[in-house]
Protein backbone atom coordinates (compact mmCIF):
# COMPACT_ATOMS: atom_id res chain seq x y z
CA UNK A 1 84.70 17.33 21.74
CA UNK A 2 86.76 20.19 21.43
CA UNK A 3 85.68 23.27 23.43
CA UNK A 4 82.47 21.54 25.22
CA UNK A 5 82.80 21.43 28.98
CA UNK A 6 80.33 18.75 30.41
CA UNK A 7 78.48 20.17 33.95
CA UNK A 8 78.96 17.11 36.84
CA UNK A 9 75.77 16.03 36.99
CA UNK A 10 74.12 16.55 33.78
CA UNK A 11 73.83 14.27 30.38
CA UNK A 12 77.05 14.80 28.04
CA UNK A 13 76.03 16.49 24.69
CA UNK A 14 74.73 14.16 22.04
CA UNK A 15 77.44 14.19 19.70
CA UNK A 16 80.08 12.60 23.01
CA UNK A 17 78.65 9.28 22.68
CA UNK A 18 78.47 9.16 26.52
CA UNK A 19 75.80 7.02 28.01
CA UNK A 20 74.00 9.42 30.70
CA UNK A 21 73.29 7.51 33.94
CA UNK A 22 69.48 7.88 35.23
CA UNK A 23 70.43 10.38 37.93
CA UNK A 24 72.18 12.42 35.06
CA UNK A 25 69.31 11.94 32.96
CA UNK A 26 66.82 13.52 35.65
CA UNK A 27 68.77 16.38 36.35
CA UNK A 28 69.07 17.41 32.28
CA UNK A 29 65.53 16.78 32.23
CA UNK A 30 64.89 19.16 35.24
CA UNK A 31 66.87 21.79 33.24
CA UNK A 32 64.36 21.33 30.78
CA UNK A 33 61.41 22.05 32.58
CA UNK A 34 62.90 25.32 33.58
CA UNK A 35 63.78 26.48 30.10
CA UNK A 36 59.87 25.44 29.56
CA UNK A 37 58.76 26.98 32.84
CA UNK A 38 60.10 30.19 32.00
CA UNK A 39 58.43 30.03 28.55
CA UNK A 40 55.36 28.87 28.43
CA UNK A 41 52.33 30.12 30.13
CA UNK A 42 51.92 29.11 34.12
CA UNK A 43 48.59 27.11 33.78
CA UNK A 44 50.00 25.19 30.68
CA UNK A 45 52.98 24.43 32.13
CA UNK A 46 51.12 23.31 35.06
CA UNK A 47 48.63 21.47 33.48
CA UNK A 48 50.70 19.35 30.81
CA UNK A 49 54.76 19.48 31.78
CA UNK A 50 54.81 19.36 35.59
CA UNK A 51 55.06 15.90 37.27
CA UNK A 52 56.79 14.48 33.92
CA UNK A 53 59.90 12.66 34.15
CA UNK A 54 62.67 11.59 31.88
CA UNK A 55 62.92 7.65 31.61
CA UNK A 56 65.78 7.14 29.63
CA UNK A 57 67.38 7.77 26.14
CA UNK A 58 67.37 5.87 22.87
CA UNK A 59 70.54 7.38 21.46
CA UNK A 60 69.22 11.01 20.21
CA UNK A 61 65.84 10.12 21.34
CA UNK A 62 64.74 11.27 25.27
CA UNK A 63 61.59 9.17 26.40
CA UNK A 64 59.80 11.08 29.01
CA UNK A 65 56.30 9.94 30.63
CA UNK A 66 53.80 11.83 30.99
CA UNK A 67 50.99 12.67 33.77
CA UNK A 68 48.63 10.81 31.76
CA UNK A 69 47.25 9.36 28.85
CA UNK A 70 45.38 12.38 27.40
CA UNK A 71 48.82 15.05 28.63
CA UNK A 72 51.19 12.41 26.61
CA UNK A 73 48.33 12.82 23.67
CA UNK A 74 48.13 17.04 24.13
CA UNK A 75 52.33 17.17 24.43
CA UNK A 76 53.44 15.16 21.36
CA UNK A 77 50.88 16.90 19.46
CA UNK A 78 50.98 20.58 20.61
CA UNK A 79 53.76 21.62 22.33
CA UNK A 80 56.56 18.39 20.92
CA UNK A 81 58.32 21.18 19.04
CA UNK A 82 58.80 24.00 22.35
CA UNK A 83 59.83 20.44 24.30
CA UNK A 84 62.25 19.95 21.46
CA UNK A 85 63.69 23.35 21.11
CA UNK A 86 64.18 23.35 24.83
CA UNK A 87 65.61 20.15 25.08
CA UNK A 88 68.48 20.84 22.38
CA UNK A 89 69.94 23.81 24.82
CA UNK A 90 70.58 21.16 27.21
CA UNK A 91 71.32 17.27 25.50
CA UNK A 92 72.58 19.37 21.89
CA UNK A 93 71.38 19.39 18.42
CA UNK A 94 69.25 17.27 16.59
CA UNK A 95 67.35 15.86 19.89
CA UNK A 96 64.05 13.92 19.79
CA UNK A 97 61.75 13.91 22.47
CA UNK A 98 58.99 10.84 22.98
CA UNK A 99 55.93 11.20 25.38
CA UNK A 100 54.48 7.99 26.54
CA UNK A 101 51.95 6.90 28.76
CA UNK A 102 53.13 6.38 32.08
CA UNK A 103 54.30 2.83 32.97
CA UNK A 104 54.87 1.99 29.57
CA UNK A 105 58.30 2.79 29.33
CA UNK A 106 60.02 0.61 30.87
CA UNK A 107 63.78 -0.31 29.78
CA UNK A 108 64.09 -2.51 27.11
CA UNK A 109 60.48 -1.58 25.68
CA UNK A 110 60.79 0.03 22.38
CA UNK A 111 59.30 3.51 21.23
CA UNK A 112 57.58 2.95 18.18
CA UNK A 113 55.78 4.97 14.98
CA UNK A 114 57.37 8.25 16.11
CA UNK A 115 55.92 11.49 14.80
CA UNK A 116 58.44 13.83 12.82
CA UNK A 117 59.32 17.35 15.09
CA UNK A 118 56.49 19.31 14.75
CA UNK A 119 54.35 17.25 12.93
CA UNK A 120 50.42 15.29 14.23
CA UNK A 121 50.64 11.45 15.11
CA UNK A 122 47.17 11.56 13.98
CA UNK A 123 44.18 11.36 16.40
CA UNK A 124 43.87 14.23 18.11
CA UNK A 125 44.02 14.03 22.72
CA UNK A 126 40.89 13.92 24.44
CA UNK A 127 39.15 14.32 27.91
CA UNK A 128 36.31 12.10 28.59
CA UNK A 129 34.87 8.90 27.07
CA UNK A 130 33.96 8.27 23.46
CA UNK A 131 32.01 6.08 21.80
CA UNK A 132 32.99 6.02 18.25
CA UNK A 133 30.42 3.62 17.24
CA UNK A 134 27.98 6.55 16.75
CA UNK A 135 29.11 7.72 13.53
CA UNK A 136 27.21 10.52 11.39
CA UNK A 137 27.28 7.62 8.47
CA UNK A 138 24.50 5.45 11.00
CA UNK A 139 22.75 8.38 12.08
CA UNK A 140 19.46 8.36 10.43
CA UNK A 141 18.92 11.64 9.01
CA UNK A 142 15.24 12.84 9.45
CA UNK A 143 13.24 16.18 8.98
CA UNK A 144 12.95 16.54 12.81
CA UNK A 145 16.86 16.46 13.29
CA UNK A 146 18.24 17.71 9.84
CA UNK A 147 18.83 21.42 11.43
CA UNK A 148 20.96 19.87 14.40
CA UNK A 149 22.66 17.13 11.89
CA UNK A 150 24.34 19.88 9.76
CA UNK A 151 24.88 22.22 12.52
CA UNK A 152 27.09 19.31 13.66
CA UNK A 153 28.98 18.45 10.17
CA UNK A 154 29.01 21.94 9.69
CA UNK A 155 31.83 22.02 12.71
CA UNK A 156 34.06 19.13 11.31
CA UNK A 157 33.52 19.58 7.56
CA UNK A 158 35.18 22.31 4.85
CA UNK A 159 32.65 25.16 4.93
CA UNK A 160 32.57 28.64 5.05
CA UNK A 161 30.15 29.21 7.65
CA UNK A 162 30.25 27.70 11.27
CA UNK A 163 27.89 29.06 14.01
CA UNK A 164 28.82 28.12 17.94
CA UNK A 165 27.93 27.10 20.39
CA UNK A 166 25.79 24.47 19.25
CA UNK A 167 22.79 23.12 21.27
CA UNK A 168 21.07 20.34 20.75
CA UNK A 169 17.38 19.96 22.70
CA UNK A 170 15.13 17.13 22.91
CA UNK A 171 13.07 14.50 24.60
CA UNK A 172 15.49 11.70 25.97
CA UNK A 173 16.08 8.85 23.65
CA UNK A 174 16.13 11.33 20.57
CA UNK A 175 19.81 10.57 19.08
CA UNK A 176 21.16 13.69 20.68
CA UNK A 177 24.04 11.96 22.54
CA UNK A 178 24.64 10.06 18.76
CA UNK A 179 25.29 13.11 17.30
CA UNK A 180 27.74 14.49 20.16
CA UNK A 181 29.94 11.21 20.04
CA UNK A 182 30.22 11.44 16.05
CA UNK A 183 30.71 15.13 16.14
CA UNK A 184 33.72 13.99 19.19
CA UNK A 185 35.33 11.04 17.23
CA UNK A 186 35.29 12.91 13.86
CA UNK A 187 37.29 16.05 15.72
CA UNK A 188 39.43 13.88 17.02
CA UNK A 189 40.62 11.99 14.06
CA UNK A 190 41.58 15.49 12.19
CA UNK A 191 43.69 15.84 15.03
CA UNK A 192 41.48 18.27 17.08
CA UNK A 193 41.71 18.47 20.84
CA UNK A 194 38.55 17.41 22.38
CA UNK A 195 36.71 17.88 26.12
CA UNK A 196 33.58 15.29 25.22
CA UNK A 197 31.94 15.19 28.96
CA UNK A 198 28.32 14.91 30.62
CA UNK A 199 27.57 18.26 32.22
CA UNK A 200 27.83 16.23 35.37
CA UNK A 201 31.11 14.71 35.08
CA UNK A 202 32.03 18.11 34.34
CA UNK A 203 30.84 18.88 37.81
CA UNK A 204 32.73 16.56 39.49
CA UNK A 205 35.95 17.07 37.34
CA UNK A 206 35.73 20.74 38.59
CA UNK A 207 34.65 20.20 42.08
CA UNK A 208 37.43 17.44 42.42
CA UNK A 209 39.99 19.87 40.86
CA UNK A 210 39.25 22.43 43.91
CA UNK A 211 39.14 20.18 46.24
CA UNK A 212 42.32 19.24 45.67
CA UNK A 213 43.75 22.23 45.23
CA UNK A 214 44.46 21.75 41.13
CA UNK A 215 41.77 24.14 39.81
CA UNK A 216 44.84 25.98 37.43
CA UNK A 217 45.28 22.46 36.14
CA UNK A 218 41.68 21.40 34.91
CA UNK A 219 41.06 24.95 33.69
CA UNK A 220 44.15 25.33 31.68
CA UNK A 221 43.03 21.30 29.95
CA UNK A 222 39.48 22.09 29.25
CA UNK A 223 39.69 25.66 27.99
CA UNK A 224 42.87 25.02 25.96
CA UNK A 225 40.72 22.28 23.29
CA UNK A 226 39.18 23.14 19.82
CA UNK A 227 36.16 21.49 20.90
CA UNK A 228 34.36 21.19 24.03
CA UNK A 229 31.04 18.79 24.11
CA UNK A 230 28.73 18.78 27.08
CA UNK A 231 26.16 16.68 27.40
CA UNK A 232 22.82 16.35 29.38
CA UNK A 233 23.18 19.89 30.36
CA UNK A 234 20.00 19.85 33.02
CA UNK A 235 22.60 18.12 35.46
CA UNK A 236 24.28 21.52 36.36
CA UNK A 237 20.57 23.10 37.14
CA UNK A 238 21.14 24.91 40.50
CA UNK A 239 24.67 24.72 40.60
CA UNK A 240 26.40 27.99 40.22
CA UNK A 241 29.90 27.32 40.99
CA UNK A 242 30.20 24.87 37.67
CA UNK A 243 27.41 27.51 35.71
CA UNK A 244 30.24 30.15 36.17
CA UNK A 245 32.94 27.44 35.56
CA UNK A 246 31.21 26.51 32.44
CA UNK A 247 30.65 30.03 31.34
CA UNK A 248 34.18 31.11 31.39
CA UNK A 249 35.09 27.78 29.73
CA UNK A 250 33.21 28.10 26.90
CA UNK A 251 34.76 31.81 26.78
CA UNK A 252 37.98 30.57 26.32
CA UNK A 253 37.18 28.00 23.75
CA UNK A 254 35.03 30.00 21.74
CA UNK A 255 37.47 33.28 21.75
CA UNK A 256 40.46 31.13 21.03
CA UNK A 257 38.63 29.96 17.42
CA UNK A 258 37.46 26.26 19.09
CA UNK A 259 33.71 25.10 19.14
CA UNK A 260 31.02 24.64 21.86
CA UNK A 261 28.30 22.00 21.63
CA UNK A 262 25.90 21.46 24.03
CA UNK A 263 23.03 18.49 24.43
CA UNK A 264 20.11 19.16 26.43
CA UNK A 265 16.53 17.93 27.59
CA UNK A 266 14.89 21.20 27.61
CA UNK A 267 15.92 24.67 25.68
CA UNK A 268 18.47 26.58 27.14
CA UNK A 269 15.72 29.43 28.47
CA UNK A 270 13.69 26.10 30.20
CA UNK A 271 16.37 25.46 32.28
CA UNK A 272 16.08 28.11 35.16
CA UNK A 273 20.22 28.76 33.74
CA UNK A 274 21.56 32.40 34.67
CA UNK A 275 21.31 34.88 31.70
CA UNK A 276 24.86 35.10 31.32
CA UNK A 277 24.94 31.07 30.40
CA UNK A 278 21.58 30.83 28.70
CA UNK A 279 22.29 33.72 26.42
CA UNK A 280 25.34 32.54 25.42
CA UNK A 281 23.88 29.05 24.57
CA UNK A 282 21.49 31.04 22.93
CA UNK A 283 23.14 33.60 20.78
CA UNK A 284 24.74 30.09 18.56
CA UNK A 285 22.21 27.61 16.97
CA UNK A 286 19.87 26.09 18.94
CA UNK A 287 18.19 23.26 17.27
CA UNK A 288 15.17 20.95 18.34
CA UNK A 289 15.93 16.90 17.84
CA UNK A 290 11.63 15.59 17.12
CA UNK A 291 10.45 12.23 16.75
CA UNK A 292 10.32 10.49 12.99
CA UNK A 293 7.08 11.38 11.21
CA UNK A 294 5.89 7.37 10.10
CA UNK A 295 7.69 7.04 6.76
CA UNK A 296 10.67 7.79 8.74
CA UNK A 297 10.01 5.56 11.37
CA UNK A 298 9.38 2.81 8.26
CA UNK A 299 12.65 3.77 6.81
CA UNK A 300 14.14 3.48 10.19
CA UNK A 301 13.07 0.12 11.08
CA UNK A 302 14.23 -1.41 7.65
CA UNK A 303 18.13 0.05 8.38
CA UNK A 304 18.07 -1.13 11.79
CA UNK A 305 16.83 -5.00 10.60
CA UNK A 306 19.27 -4.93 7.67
CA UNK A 307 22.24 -4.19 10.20
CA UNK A 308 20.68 -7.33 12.26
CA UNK A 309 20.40 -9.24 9.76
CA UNK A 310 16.86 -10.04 9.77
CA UNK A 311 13.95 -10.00 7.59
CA UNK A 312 10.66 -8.32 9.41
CA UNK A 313 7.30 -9.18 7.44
CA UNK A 314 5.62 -5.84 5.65
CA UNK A 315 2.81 -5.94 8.21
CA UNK A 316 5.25 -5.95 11.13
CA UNK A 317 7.43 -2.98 9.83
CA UNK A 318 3.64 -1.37 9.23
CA UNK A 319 2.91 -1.93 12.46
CA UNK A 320 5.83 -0.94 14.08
CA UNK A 321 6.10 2.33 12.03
CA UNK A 322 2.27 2.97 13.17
CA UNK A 323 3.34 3.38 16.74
CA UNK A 324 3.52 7.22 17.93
CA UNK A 325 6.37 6.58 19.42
CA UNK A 326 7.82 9.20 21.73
CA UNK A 327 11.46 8.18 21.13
CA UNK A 328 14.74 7.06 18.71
CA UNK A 329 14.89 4.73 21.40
CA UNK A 330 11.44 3.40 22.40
CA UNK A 331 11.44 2.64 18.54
CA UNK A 332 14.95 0.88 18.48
CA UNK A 333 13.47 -1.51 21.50
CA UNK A 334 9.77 -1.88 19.41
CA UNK A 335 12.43 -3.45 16.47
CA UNK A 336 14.59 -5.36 18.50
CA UNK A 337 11.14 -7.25 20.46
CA UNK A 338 10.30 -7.86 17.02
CA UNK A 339 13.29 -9.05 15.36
CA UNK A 340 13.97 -11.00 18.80
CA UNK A 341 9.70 -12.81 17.93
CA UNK A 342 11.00 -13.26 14.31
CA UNK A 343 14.10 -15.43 14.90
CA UNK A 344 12.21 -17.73 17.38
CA UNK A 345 9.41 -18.69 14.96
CA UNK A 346 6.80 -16.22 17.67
CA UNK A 347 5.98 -13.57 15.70
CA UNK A 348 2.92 -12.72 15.37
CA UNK A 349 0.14 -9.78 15.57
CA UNK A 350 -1.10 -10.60 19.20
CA UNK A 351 2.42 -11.31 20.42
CA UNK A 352 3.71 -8.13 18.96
CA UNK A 353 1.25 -5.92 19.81
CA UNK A 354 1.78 -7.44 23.12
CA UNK A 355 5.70 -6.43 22.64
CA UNK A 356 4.74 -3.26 21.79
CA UNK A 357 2.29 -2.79 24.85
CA UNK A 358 5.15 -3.18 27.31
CA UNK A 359 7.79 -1.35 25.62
CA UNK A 360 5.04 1.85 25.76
CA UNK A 361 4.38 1.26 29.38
CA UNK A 362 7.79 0.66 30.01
CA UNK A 363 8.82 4.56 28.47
CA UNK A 364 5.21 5.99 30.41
CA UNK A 365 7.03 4.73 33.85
CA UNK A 366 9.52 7.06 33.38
CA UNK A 367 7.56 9.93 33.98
CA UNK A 368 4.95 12.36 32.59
CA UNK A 369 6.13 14.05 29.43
CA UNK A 370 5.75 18.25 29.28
CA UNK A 371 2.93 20.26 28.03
CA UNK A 372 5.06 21.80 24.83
CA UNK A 373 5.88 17.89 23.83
CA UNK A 374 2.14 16.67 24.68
CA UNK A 375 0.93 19.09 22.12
CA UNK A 376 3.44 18.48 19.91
CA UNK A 377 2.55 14.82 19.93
CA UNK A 378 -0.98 15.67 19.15
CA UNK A 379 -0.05 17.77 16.56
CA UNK A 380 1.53 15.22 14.92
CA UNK A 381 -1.48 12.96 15.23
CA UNK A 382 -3.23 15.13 13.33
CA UNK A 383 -0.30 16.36 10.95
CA UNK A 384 -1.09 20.37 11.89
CA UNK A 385 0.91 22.29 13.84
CA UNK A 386 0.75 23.76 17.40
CA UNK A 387 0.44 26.72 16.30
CA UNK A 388 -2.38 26.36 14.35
CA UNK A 389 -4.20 24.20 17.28
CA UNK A 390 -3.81 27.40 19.23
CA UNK A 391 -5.20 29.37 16.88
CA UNK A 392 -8.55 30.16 15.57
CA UNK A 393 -8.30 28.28 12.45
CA UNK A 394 -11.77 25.64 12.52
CA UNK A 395 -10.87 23.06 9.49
CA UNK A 396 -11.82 20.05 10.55
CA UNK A 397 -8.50 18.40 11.92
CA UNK A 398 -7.33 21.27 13.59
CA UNK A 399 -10.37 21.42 15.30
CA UNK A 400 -10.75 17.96 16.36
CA UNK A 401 -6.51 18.26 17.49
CA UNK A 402 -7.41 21.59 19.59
CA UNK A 403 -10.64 19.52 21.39
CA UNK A 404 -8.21 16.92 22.29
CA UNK A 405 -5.40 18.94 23.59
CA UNK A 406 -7.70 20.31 25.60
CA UNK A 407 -9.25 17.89 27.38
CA UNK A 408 -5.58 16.28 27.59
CA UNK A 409 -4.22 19.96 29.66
CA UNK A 410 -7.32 19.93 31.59
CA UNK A 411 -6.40 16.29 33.02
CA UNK A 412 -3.13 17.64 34.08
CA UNK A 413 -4.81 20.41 36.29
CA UNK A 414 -5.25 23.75 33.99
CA UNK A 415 -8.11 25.60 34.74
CA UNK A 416 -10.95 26.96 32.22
CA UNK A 417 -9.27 30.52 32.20
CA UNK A 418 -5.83 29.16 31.99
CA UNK A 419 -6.71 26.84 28.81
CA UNK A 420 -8.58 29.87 27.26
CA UNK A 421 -5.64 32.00 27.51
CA UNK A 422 -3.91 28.57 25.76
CA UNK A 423 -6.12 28.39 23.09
CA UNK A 424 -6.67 32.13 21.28
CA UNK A 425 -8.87 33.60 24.21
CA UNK A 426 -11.54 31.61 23.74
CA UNK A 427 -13.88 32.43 26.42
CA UNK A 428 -14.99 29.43 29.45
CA UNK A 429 -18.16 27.98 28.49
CA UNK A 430 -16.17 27.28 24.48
CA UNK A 431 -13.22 25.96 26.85
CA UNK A 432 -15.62 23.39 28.34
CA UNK A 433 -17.38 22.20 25.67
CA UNK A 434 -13.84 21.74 23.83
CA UNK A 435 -12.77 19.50 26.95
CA UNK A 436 -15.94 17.64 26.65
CA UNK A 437 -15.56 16.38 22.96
CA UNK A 438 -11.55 16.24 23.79
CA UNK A 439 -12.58 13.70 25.93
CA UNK A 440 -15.08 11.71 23.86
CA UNK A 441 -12.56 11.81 20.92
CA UNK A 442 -10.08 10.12 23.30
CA UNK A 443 -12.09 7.52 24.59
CA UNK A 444 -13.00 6.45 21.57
CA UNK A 445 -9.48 6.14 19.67
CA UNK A 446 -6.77 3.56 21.53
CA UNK A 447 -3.90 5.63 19.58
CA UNK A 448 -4.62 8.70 20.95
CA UNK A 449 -5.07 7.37 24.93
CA UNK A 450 -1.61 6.16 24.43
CA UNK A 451 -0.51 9.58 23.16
CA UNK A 452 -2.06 11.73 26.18
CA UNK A 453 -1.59 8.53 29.09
């Protein structure tokens, strides 16, 4: 080619034809990186282009491996075009660069389905684990979990208004983890970069990542994606080192236009948090995920059997949907006893109720539920609110709810003057005798035992 000098050492231009030898290869390739060094900002260049290595060439296309799966994901789909324009000052015009996962390049292999310059090979890169099974089309919509089920869509779906972070809070078993891996997998497939990680493998990620020295690294993946899901956030209680971690993650997220969400056991203020996390948490939506009132748990048990495939008799669903149960998932293991009686010719009331016995004992073993949901259970019982059983309100189910919840405190250890602070100020001697017929209520109603147990 007239007027192109080839450097010793480096691949001939493109348009000479040349084959480049592997040790030519790796030195273009290390010109590269310095053109990209020089560019782009220290921790992304650290975190997604360092450690990569140029494999071999496919006529105008370069193959280079990445660090890993989810860098090969993040480079062909944010920063393919910078590669490219880099890449053409050294192998000439019109160059293609592929990203693969390391080891799967290996000569003779072919590249396939490549992405135009510039342009999203589809599914977005993650960090973490999904499970794309949970879907927002199987997630049974209820009135206890509408507020967090739209605050969810709201992040993935064409609307005007979207409010983050996002925290979901609720007994465990609720469907909160559901929502977070349909809220994930839908992200992803627009082509959305997604961190989808328990708040204690978010611990260890961190921790791991100082340890060994590659803090710049970890920070510059998980504060550089659109949407960052944490889950079980009670695992980080008491450790400050990921607190402030997480704090200044969801900074960056949130201020470059991504999306936190958050799942937890308790709200944000319940978790002994510092201010500067649980007011941030706080200042998005923070949404409660409740139990299904009993024509939700009906319309529950019906979807699940039609997905199994099985028929459950209308006395069985009845019974079933009877159960105060605390749980998405102490209900999902009520259906599957039953469904598992019905397809071995077994089921019947006794052996059922039996089912039903163990399953409840089974979710008491794992230890005594808090005051706020105890109430709240008994509220339901009575369909009132808490509110109202703490109030001064005397109609007759209200009444009968307040006697109960508190006998059902007094168990746990509150004292006269504590429960009449509880209840509207009512004075000791009203206290007691509200205990006393709390208790006579309970021992003579087998539902409601099960509900303060």
């Amino acid at each position: 080619m007239p007027g192109y000098h080839r450097e010793e050492g480096v691949c001939p231009s493109m348009d000479d034809r040349v084959p480049c030898s592997d040790r030519e290869l790796a030195r273009s390739w290390q010109g590269v990186l310095g053109r990209l060094e020089l560019e782009l900002n220290p921790h992304n260049f650290a975190a997604w282009l360092r450690g990569t290595r140029a494999v071999r060439m496919d006529e105008r296309l370069v193959v280079v491996e990445a660090a890993s799966e989810m860098a090969c994901s993040w480079l062909n789909q944010r920063l393919k075009v910078v590669v490219e324009r880099a890449a053409t000052q050294v192998f000439g015009p019109e160059v293609a660069v592929e990203f693969v996962v390391p080891g799967t390049a290996a000569p003779g292999v072919a590249i396939t389905a490549h992405a135009p310059p510039g342009r999203s090979s589809g599914r977005g890169p993650v960090m973490g684990q999904l499970n794309c099974a949970y879907t927002f089309e199987e997630y049974q919509a209820a009135e206890g979990n509408r507020l967090a089920l739209q605050s969810c869509l709201s992040l993935v779906e064409e609307m005007d208004f979207r409010i983050s972070p996002v925290v979901l809070f609720g007994a465990p078993g609720m469907g909160k983890t559901h929502l977070l891996h349909a809220l994930a997998c839908r992200a992803a497939e627009q082509g959305r970069a997604v961190a989808c990680l328990s708040a204690e493998e978010f611990a260890n990620r961190f921790l791991g990542a100082m340890r060994d020295r590659k803090a710049d690294e970890f920070q510059a993946a998980v504060r550089a994606v659109d949407l960052l899901v944490i889950d079980d956030l009670q695992q980080i209680m008491g450790k400050k080192a990921t607190q402030d971690e997480l704090v200044h993650t969801m900074d960056a997220v949130c201020n470059a236009g991504g999306h936190v969400v958050v799942a937890s056991e308790k709200h944000p203020f319940e978790l002994d948090l510092p201010e500067r996390l649980a007011s941030r948490l706080a200042a998005g939506i923070v949404a409660r995920v409740e139990p299904f009132r009993i024509a939700e748990r009906r319309a529950f048990i019906e979807r699940v059997a039609r997905r199994l495939r099985a028929s459950l008799p209308g006395w069985a669903t009845d019974r079933i949907a009877g159960c105060e149960v605390p749980s998405v998932r102490v209900l999902l293991g009520a259906i599957h006893a039953a469904v598992g009686l019905e397809r071995n010719g077994m089921l019947d009331l006794g052996r059922l109720d039996a089912e039903l016995g163990r399953v409840a004992l089974a979710e008491a073993s794992n230890g005594m539920i808090g005051e706020r949901e105890l109430l709240e259970r008994i509220a339901r019982h009575y369909q009132v609110t808490v509110d109202e059983i703490a109030g001064r309100t005397r109609r007759g189910p209200v009444a009968e709810a307040r006697a109960v919840s508190v006998a059902a405190l007094q168990e746990r250890g509150r004292s006269l003057s504590q429960l009449g602070s509880l209840f509207g100020q009512r004075d000791k001697s009203t206290i007691s005798g509200l205990a006393e017929r709390g208790r006579a209520i309970v021992a003579g109603n087998e539902g409601l035992r099960a509900i303060v147990a």
